[in-house]
PDB file of N, CA and C in Angstrom:
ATOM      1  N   UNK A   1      -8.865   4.962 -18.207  1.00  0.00           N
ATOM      2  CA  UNK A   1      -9.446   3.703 -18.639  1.00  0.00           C
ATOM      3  C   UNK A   1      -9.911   2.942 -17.410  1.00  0.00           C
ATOM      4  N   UNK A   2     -10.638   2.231 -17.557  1.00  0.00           N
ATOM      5  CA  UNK A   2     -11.495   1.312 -16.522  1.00  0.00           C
ATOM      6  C   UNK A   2     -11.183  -0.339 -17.037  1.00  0.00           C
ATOM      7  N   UNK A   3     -11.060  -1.423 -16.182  1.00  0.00           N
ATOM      8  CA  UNK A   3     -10.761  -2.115 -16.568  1.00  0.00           C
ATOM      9  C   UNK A   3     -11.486  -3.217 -15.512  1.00  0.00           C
ATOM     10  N   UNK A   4     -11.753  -4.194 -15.878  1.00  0.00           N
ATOM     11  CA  UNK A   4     -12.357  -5.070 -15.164  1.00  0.00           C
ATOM     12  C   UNK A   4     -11.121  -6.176 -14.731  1.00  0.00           C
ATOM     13  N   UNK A   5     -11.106  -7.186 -13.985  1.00  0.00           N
ATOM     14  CA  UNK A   5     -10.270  -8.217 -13.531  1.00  0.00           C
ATOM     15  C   UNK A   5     -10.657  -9.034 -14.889  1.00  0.00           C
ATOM     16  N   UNK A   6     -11.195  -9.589 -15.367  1.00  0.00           N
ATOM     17  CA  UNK A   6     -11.560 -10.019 -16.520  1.00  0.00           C
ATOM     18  C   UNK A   6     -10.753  -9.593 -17.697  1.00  0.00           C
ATOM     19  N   UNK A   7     -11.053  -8.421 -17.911  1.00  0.00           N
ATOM     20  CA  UNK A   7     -10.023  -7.608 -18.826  1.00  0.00           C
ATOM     21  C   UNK A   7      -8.526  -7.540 -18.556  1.00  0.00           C
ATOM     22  N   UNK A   8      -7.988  -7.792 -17.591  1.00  0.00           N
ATOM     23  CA  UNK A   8      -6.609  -8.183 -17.417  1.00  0.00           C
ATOM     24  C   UNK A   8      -6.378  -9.294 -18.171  1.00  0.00           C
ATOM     25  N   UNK A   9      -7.203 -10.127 -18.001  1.00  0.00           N
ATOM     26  CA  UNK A   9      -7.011 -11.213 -18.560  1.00  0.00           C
ATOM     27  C   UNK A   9      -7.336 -11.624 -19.886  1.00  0.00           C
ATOM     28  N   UNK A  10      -8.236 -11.198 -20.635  1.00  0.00           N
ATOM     29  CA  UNK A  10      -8.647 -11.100 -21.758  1.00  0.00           C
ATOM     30  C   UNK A  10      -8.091 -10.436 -22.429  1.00  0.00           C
ATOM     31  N   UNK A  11      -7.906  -8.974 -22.242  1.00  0.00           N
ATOM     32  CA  UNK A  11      -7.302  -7.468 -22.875  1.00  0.00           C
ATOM     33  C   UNK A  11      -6.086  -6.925 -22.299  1.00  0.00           C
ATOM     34  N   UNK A  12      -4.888  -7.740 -22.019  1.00  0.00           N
ATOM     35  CA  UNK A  12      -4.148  -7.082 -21.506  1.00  0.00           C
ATOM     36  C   UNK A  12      -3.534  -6.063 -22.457  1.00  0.00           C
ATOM     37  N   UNK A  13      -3.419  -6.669 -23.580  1.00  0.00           N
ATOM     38  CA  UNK A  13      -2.777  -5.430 -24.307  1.00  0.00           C
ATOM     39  C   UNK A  13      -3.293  -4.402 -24.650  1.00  0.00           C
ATOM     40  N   UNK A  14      -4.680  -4.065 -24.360  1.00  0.00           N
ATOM     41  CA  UNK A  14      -5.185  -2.769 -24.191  1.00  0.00           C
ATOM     42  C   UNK A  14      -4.863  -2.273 -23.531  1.00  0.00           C
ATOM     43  N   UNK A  15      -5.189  -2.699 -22.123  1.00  0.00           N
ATOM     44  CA  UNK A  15      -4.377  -2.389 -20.923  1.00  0.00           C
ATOM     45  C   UNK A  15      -3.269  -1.819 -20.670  1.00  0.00           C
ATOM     46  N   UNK A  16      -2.201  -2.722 -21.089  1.00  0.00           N
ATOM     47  CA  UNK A  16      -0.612  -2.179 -21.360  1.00  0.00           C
ATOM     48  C   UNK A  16      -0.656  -0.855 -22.388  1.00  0.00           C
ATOM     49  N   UNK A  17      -1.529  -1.197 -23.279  1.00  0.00           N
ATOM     50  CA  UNK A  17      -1.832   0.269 -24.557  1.00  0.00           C
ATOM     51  C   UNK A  17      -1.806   1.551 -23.919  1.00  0.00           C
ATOM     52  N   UNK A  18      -3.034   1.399 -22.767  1.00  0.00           N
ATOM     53  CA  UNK A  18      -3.931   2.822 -22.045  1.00  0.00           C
ATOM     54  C   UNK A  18      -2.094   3.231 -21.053  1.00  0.00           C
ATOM     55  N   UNK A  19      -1.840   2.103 -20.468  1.00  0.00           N
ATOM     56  CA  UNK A  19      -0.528   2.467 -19.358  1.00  0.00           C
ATOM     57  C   UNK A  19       0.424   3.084 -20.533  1.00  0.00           C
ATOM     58  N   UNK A  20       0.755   2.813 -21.815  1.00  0.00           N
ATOM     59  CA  UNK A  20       2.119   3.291 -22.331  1.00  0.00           C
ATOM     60  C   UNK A  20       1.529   4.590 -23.087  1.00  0.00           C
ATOM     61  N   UNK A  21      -0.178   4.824 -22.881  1.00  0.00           N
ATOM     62  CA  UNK A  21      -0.447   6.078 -23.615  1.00  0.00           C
ATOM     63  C   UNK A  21      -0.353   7.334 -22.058  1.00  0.00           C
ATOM     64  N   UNK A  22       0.096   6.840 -20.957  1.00  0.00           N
ATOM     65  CA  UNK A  22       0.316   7.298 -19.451  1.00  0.00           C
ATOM     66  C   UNK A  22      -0.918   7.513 -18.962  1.00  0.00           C
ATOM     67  N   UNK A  23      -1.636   6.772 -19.345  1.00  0.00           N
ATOM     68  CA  UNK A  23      -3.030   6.709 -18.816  1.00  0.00           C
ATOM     69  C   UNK A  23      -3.420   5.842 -17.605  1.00  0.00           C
ATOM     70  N   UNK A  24      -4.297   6.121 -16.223  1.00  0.00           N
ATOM     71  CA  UNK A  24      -4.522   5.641 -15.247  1.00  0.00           C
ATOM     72  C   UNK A  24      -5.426   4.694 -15.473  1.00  0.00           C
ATOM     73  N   UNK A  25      -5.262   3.308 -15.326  1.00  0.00           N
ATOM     74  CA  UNK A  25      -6.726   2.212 -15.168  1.00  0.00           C
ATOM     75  C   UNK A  25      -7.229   1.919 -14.192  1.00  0.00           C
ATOM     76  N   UNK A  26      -8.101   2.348 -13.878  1.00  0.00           N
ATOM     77  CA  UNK A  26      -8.589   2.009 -12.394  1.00  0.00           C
ATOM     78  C   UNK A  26      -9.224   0.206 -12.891  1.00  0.00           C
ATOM     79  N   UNK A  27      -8.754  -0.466 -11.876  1.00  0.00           N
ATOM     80  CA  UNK A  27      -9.481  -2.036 -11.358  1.00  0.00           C
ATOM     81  C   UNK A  27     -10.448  -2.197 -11.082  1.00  0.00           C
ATOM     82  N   UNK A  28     -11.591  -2.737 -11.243  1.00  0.00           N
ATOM     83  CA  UNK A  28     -12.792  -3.218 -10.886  1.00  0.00           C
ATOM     84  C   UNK A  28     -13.225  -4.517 -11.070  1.00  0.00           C
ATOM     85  N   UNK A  29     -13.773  -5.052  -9.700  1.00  0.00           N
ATOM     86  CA  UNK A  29     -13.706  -6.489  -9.164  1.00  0.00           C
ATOM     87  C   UNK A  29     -15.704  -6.270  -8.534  1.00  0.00           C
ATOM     88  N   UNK A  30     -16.495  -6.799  -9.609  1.00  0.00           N
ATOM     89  CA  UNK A  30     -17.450  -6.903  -9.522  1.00  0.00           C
ATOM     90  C   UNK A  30     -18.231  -5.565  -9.740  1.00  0.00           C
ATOM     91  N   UNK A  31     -18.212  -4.655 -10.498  1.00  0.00           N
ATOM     92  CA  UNK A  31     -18.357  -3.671 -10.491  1.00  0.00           C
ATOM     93  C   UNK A  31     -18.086  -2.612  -9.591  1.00  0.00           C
ATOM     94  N   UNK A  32     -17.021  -2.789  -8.703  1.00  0.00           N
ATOM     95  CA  UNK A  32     -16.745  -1.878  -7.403  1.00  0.00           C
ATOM     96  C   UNK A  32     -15.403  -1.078  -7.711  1.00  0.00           C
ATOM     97  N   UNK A  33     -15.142  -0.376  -7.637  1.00  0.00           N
ATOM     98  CA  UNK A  33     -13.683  -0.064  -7.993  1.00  0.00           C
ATOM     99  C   UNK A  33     -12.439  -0.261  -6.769  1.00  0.00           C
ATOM    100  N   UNK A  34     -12.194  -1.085  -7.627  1.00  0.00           N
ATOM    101  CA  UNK A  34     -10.941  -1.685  -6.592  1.00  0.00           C
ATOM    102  C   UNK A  34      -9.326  -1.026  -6.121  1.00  0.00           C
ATOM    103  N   UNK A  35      -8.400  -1.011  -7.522  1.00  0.00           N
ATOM    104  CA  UNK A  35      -7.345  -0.524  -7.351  1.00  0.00           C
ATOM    105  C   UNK A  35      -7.089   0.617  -8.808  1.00  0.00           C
ATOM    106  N   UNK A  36      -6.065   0.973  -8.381  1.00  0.00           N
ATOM    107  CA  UNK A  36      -5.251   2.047 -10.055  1.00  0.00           C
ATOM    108  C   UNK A  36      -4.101   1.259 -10.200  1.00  0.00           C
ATOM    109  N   UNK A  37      -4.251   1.210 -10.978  1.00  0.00           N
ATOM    110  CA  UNK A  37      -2.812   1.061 -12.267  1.00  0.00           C
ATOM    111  C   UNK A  37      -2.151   2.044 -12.540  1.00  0.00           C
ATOM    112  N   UNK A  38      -0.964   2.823 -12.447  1.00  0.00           N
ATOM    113  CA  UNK A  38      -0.352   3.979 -13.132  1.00  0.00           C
ATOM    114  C   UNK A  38       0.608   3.801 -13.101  1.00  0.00           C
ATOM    115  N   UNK A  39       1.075   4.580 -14.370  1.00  0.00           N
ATOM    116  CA  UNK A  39       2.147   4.117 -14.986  1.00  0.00           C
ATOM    117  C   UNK A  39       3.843   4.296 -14.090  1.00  0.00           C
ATOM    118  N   UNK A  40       4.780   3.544 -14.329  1.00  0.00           N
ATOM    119  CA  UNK A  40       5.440   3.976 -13.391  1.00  0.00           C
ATOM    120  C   UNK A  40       6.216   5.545 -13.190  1.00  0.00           C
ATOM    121  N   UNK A  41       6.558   6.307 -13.822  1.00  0.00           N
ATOM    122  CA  UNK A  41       6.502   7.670 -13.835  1.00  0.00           C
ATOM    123  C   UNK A  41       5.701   8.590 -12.816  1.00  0.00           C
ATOM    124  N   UNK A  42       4.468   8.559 -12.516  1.00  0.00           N
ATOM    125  CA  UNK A  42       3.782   8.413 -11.887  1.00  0.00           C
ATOM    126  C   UNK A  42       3.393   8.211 -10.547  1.00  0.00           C
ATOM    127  N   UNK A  43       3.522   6.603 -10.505  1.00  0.00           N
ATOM    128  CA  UNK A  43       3.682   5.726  -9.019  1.00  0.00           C
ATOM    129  C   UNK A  43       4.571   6.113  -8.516  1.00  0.00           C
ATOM    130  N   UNK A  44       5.827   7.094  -8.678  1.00  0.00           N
ATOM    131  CA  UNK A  44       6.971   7.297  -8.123  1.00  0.00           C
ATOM    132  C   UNK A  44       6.866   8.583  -7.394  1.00  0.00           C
ATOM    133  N   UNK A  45       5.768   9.229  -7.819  1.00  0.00           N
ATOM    134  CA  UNK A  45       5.541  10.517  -7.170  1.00  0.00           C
ATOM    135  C   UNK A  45       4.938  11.102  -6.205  1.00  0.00           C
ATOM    136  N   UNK A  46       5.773  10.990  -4.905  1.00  0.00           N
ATOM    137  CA  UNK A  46       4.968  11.155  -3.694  1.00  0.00           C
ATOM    138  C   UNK A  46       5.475  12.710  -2.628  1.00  0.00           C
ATOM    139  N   UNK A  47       4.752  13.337  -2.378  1.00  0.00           N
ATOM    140  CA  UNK A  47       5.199  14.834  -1.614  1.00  0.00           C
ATOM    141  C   UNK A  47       4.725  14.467  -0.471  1.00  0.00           C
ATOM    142  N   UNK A  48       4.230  13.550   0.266  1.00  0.00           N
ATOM    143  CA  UNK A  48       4.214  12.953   1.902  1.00  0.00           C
ATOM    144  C   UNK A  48       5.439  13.050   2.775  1.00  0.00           C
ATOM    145  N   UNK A  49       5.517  13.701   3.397  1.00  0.00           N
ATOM    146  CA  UNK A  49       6.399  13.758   4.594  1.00  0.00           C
ATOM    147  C   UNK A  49       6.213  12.233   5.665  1.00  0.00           C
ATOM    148  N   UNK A  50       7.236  11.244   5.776  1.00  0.00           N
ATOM    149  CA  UNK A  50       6.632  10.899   7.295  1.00  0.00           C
ATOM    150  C   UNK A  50       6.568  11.109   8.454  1.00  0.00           C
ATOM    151  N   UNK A  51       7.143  12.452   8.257  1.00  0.00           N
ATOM    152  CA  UNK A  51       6.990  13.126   9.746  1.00  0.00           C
ATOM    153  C   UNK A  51       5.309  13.649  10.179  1.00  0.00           C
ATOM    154  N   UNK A  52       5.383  14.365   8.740  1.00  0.00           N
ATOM    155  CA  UNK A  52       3.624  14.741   8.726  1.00  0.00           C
ATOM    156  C   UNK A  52       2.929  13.605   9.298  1.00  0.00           C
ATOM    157  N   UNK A  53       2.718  12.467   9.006  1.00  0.00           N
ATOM    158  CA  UNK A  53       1.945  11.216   9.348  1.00  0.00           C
ATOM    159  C   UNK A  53       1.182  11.582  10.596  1.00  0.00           C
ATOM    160  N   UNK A  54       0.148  11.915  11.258  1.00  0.00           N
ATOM    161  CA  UNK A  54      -0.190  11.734  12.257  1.00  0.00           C
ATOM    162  C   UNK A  54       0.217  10.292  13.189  1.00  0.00           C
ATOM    163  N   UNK A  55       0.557   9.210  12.877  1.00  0.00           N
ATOM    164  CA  UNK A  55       0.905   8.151  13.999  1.00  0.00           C
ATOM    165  C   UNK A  55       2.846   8.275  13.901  1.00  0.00           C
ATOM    166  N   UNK A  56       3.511   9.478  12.862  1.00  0.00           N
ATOM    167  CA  UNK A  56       4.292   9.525  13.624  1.00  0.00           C
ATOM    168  C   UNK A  56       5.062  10.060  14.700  1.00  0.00           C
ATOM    169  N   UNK A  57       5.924   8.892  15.515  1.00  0.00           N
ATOM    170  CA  UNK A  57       6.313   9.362  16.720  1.00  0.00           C
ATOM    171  C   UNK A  57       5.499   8.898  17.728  1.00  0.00           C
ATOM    172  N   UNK A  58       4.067   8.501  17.809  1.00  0.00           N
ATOM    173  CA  UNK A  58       3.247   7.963  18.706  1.00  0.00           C
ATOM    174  C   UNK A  58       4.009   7.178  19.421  1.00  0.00           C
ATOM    175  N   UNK A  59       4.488   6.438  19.794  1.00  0.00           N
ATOM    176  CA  UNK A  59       5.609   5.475  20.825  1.00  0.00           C
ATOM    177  C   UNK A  59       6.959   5.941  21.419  1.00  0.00           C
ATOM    178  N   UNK A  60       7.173   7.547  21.225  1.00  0.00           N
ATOM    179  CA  UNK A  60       8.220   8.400  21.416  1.00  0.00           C
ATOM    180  C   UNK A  60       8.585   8.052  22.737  1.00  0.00           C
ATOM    181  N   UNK A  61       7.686   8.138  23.393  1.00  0.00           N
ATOM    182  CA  UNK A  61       7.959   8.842  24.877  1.00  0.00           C
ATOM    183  C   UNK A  61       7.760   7.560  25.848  1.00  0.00           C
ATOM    184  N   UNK A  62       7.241   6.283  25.076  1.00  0.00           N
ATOM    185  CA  UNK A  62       7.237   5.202  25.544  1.00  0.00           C
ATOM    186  C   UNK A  62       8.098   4.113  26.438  1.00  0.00           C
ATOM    187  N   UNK A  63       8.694   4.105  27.942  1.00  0.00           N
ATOM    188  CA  UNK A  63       9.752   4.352  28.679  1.00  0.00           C
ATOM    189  C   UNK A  63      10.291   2.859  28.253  1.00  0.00           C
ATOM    190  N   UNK A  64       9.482   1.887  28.521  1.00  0.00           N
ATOM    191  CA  UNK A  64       9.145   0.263  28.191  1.00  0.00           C
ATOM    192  C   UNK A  64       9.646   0.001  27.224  1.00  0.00           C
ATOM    193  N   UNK A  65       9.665   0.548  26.132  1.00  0.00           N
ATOM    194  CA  UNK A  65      10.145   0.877  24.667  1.00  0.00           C
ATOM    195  C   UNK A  65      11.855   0.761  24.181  1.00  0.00           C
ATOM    196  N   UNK A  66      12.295   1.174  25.429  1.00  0.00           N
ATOM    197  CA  UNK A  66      13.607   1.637  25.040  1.00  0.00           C
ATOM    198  C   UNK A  66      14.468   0.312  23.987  1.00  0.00           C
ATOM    199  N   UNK A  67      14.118  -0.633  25.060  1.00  0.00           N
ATOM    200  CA  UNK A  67      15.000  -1.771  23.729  1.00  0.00           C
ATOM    201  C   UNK A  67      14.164  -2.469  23.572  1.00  0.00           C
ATOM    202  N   UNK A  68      13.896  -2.280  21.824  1.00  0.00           N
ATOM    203  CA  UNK A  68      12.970  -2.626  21.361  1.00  0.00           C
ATOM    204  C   UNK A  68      13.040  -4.750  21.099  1.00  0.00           C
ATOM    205  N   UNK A  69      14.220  -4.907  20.867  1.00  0.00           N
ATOM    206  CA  UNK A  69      13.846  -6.280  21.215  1.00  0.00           C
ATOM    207  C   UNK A  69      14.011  -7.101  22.417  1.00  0.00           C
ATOM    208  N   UNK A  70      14.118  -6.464  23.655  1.00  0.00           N
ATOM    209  CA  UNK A  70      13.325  -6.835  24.651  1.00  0.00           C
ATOM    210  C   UNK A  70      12.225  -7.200  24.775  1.00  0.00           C
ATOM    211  N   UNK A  71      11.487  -5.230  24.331  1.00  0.00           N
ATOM    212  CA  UNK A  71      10.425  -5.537  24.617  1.00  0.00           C
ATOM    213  C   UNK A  71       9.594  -6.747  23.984  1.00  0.00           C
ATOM    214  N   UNK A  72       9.655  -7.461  22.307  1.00  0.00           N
ATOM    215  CA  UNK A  72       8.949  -7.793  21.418  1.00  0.00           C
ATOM    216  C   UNK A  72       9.384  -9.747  22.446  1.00  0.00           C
ATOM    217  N   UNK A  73      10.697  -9.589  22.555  1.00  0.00           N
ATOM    218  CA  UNK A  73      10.665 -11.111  23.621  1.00  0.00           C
ATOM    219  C   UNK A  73       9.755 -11.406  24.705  1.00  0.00           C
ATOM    220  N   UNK A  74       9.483 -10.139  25.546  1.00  0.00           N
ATOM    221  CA  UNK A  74       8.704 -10.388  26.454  1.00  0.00           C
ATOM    222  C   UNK A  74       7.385 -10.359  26.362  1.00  0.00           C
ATOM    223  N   UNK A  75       7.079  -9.573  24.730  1.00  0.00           N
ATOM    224  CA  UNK A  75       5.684  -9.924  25.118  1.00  0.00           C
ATOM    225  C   UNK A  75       5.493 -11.547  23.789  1.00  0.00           C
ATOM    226  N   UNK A  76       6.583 -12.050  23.397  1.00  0.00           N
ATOM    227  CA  UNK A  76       6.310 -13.558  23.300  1.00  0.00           C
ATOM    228  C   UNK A  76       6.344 -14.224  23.903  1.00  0.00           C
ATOM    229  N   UNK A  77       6.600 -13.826  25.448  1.00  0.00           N
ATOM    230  CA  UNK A  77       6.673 -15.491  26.352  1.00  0.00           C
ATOM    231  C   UNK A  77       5.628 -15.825  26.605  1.00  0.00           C
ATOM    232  N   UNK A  78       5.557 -16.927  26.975  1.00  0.00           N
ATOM    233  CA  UNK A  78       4.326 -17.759  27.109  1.00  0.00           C
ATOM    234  C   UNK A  78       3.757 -17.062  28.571  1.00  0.00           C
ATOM    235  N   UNK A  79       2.423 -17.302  28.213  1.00  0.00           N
ATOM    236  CA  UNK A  79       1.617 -16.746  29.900  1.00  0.00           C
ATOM    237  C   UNK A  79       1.664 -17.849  30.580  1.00  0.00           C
ATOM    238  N   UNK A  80       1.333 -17.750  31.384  1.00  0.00           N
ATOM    239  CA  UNK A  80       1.534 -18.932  32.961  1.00  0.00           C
ATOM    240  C   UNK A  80       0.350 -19.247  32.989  1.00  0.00           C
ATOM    241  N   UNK A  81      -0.123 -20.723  33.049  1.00  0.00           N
ATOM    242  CA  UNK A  81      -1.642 -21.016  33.620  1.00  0.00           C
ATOM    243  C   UNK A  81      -1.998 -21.359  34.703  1.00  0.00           C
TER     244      UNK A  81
END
């Protein structure tokens, strides 16, 4: 089902209808397609590793890093003018 931002608001209980028939609504916000709706059954189902992630681990080897709220203090102090 397709659903407009409009139609949330107008038709929700269609809406809720298409989700309890386990049907996907995709969002559309000016004719563009915006987001999905799916049902929760569904939304719960993910086979992503975050190891797989390509950015993870990127800051591994980062020496500066080690204590991390150090580091995040020092880079809030104020700069010197």
């Amino acid at each position: 089902m397709e659903a407009s931002v409009l139609d949330l608001r107008k038709k929700m209980k269609d809406v809720m209808s298409a989700i309890d028939r386990h049907e996907r609504v995709i969002l559309t916000h000016r004719g563009r397609q915006r987001a999905v709706i799916l049902p929760l059954g569904e939304a719960t189902k993910s086979t992503v590793k975050v190891a797989d992630l390509p950015a993870f681990g990127m800051w591994a080897k980062r020496t500066e890093i080690a204590d991390a709220v150090a580091f995040v203090k020092k880079l809030r102090e104020p700069r010197g003018n």
